[in-house]
PDB file of N, CA and C in Angstrom:
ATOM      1  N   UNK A   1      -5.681  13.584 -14.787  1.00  0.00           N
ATOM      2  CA  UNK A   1      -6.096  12.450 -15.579  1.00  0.00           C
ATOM      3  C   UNK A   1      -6.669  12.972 -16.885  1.00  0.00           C
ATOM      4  N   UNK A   2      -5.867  12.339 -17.771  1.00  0.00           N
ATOM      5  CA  UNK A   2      -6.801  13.035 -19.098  1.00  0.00           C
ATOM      6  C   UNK A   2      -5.875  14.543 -19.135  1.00  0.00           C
ATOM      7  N   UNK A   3      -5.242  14.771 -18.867  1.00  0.00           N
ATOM      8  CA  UNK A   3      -4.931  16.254 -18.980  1.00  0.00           C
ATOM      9  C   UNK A   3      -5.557  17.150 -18.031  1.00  0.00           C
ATOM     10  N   UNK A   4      -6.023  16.913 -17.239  1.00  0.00           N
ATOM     11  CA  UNK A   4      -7.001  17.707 -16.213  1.00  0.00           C
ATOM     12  C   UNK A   4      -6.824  16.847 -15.120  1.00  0.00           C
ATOM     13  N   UNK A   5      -6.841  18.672 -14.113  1.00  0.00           N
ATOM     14  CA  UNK A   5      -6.339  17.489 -12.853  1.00  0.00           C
ATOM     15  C   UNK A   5      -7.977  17.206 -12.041  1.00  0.00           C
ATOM     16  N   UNK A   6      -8.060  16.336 -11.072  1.00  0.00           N
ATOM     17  CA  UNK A   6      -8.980  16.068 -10.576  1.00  0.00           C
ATOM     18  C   UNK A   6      -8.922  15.949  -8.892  1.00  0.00           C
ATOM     19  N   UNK A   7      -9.605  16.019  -8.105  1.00  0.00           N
ATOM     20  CA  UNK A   7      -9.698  16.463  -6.598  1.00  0.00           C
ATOM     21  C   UNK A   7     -10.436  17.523  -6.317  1.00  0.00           C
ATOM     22  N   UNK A   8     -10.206  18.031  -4.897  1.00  0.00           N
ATOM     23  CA  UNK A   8      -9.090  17.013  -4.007  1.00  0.00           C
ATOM     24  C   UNK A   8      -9.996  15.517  -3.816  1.00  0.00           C
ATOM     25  N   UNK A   9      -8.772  14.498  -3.496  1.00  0.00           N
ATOM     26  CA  UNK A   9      -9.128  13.193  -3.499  1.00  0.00           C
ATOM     27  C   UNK A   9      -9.156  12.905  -1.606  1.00  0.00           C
ATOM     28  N   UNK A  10      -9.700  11.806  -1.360  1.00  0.00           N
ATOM     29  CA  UNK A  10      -9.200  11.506  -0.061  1.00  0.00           C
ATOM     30  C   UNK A  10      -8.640  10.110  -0.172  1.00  0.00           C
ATOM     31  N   UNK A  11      -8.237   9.147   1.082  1.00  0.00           N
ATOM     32  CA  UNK A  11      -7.526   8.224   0.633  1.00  0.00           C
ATOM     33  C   UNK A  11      -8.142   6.770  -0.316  1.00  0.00           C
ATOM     34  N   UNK A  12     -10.045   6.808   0.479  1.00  0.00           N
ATOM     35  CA  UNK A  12     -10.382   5.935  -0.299  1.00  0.00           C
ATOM     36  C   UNK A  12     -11.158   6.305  -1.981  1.00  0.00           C
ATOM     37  N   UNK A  13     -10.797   7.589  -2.125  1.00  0.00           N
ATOM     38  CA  UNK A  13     -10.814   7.961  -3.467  1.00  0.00           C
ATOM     39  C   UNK A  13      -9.330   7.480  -4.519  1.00  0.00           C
ATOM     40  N   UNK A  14      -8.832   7.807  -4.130  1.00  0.00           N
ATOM     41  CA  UNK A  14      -7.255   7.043  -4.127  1.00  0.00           C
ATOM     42  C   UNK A  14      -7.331   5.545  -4.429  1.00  0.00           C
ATOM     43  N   UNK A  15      -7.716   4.856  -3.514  1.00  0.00           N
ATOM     44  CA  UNK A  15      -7.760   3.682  -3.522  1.00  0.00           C
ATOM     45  C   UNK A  15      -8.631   3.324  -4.465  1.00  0.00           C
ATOM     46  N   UNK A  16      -9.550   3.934  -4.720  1.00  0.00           N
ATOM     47  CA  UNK A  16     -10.335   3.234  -5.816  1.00  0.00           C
ATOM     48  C   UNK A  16     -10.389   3.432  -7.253  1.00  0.00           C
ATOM     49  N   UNK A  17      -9.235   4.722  -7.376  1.00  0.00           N
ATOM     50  CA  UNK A  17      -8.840   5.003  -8.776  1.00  0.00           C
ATOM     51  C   UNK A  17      -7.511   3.836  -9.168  1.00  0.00           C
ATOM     52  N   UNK A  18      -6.996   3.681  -8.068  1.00  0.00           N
ATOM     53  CA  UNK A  18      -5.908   2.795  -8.181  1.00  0.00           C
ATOM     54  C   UNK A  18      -6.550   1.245  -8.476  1.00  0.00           C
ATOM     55  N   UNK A  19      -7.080   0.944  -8.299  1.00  0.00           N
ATOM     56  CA  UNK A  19      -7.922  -0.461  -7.893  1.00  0.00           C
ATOM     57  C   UNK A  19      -8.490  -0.378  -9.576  1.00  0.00           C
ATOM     58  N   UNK A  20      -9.250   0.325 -10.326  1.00  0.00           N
ATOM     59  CA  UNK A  20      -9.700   0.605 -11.577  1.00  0.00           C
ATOM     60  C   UNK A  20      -8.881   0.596 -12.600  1.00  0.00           C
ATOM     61  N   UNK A  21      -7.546   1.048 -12.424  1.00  0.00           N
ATOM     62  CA  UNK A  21      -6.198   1.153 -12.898  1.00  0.00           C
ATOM     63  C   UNK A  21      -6.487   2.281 -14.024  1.00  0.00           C
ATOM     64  N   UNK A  22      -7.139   3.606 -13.192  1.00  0.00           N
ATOM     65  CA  UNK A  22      -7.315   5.262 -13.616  1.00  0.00           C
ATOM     66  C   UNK A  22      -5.782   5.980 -12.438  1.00  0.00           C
ATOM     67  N   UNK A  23      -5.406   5.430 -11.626  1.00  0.00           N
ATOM     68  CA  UNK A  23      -4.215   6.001 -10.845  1.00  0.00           C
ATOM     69  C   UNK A  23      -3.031   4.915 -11.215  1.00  0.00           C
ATOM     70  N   UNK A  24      -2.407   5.316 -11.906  1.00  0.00           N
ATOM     71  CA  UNK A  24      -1.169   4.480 -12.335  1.00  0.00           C
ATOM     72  C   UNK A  24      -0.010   5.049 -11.225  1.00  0.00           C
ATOM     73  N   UNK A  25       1.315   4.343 -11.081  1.00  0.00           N
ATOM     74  CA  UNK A  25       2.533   5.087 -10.661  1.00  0.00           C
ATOM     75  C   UNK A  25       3.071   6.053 -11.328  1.00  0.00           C
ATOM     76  N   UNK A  26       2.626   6.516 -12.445  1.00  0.00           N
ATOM     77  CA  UNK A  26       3.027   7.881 -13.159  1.00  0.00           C
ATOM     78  C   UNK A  26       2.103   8.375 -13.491  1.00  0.00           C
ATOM     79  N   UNK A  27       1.142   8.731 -12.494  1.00  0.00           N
ATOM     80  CA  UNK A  27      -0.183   9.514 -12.878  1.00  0.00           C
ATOM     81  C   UNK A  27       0.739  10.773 -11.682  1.00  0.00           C
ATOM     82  N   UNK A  28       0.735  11.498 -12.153  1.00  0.00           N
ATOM     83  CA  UNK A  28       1.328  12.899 -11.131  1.00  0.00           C
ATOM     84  C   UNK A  28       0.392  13.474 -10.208  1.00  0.00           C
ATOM     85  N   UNK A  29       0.537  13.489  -9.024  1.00  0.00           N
ATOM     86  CA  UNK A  29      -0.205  13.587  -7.304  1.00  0.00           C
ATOM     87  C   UNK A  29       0.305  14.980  -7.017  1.00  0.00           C
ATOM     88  N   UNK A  30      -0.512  15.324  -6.417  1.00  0.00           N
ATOM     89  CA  UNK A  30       0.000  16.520  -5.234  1.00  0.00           C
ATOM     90  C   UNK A  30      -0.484  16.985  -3.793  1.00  0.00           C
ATOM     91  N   UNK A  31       0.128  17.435  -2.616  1.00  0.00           N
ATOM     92  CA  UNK A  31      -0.928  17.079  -1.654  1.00  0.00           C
ATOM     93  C   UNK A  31       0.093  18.551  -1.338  1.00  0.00           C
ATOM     94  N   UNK A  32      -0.474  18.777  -0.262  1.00  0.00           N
ATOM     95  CA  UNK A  32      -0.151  20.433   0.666  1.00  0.00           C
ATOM     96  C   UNK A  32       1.054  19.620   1.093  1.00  0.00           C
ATOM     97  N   UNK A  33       2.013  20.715   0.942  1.00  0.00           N
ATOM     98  CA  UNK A  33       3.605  20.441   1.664  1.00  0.00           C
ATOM     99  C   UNK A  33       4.614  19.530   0.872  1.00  0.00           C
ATOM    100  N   UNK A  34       4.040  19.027  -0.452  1.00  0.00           N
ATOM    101  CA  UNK A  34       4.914  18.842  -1.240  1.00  0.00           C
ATOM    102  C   UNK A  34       5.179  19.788  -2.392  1.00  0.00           C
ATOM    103  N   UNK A  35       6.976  20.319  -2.760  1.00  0.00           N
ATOM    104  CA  UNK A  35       7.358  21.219  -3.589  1.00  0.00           C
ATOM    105  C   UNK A  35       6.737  21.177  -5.164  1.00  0.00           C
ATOM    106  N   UNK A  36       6.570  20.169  -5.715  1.00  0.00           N
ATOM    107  CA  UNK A  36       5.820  20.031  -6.688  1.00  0.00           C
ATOM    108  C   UNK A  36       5.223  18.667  -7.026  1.00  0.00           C
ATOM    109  N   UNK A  37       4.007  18.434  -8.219  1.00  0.00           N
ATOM    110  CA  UNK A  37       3.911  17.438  -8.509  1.00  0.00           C
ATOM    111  C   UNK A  37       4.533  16.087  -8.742  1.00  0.00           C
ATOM    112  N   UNK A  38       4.373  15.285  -8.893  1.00  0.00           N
ATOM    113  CA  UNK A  38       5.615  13.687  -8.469  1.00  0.00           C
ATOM    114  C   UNK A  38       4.434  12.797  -8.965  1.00  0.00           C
ATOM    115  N   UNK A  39       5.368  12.097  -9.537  1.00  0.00           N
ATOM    116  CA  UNK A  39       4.690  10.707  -9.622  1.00  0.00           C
ATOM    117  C   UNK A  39       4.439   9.878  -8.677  1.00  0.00           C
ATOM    118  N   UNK A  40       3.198   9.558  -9.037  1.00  0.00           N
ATOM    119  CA  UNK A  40       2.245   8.617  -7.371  1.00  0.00           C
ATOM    120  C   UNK A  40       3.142   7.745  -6.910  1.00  0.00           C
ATOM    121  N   UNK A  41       3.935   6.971  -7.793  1.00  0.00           N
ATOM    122  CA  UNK A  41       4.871   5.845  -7.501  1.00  0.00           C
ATOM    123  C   UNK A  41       6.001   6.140  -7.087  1.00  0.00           C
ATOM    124  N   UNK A  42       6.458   7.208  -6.636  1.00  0.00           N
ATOM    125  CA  UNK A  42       7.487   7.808  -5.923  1.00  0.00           C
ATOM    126  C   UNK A  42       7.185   8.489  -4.714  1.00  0.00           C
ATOM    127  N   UNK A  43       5.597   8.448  -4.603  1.00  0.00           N
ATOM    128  CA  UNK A  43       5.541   9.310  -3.074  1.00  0.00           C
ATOM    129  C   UNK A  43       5.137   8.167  -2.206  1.00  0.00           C
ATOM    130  N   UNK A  44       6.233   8.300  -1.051  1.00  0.00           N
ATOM    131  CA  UNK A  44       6.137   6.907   0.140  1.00  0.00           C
ATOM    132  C   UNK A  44       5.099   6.715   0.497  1.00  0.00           C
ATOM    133  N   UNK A  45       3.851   7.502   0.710  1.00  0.00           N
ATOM    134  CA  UNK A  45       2.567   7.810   1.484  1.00  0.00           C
ATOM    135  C   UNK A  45       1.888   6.679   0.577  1.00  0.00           C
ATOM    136  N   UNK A  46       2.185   6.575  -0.928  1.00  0.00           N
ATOM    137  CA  UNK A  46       1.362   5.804  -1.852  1.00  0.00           C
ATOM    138  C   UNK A  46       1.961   4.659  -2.669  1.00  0.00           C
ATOM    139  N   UNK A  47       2.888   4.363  -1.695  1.00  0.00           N
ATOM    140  CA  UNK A  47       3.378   3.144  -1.869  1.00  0.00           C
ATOM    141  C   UNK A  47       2.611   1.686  -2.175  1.00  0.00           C
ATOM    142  N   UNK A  48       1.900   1.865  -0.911  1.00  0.00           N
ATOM    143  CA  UNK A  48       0.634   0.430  -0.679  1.00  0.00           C
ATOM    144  C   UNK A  48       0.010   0.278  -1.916  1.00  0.00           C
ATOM    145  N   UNK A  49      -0.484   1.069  -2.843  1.00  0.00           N
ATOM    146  CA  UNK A  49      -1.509   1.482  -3.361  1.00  0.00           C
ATOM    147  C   UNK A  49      -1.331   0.402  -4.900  1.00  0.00           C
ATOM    148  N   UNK A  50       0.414   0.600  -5.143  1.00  0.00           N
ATOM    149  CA  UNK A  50       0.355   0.113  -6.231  1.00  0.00           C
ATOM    150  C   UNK A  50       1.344  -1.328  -5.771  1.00  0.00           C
ATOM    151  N   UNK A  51       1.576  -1.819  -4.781  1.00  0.00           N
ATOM    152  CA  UNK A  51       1.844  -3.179  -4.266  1.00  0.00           C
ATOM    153  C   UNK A  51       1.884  -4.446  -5.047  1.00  0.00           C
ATOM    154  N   UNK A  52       0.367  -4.451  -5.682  1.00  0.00           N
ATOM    155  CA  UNK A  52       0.145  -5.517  -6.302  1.00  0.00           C
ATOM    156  C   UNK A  52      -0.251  -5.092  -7.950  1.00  0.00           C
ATOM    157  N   UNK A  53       0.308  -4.427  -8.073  1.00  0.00           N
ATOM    158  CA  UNK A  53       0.199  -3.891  -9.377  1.00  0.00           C
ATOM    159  C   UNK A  53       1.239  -3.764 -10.096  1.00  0.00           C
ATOM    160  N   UNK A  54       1.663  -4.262 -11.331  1.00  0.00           N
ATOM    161  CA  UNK A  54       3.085  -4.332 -11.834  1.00  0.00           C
ATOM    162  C   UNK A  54       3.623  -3.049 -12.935  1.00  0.00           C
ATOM    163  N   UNK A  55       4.678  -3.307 -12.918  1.00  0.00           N
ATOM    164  CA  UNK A  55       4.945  -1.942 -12.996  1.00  0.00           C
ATOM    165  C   UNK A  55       4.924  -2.077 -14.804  1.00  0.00           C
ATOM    166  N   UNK A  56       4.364  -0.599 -15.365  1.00  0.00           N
ATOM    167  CA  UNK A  56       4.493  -0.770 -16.979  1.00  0.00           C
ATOM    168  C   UNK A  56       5.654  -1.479 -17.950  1.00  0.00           C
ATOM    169  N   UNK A  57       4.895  -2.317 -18.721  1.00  0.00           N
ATOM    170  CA  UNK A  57       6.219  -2.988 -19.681  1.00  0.00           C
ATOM    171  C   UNK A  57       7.090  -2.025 -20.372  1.00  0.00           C
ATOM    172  N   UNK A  58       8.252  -2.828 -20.401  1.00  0.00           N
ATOM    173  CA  UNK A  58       9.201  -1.922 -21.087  1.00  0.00           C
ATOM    174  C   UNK A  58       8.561  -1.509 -22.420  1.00  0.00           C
ATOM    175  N   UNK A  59       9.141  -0.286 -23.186  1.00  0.00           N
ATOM    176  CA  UNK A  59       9.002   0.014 -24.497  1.00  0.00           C
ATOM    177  C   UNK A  59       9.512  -1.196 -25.458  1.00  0.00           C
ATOM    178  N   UNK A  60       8.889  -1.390 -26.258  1.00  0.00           N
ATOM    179  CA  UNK A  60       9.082  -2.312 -27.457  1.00  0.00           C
ATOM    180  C   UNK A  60      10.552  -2.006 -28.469  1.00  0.00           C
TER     181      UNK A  60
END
């Protein structure tokens, strides 16, 4: 975030960066046993998270 990464998180750390809208679906995640960083909104585990949250407007 910001250029700096931050953690480790647990899930209701997660949840509450998401909820603030500081964890977007292209804020880049990483957890043990995945090959590299990914966008939050592509890892199944963090699906729920952004549910009710819409996804960024197109470019202008």
């Amino acid at each position: 975030m910001n250029g700096q990464q931050q953690g480790p998180l647990d899930r209701g750390g997660l949840v509450r960066l998401a909820s603030e809208g500081t964890l977007t679906r292209q804020s880049l995640v990483w957890r043990n046993g995945m090959p590299q960083w990914a966008p939050a909104g592509e890892v199944p585990e963090l699906a729920d998270l952004f549910a009710h949250t819409p996804p960024p407007m197109p470019p202008a």
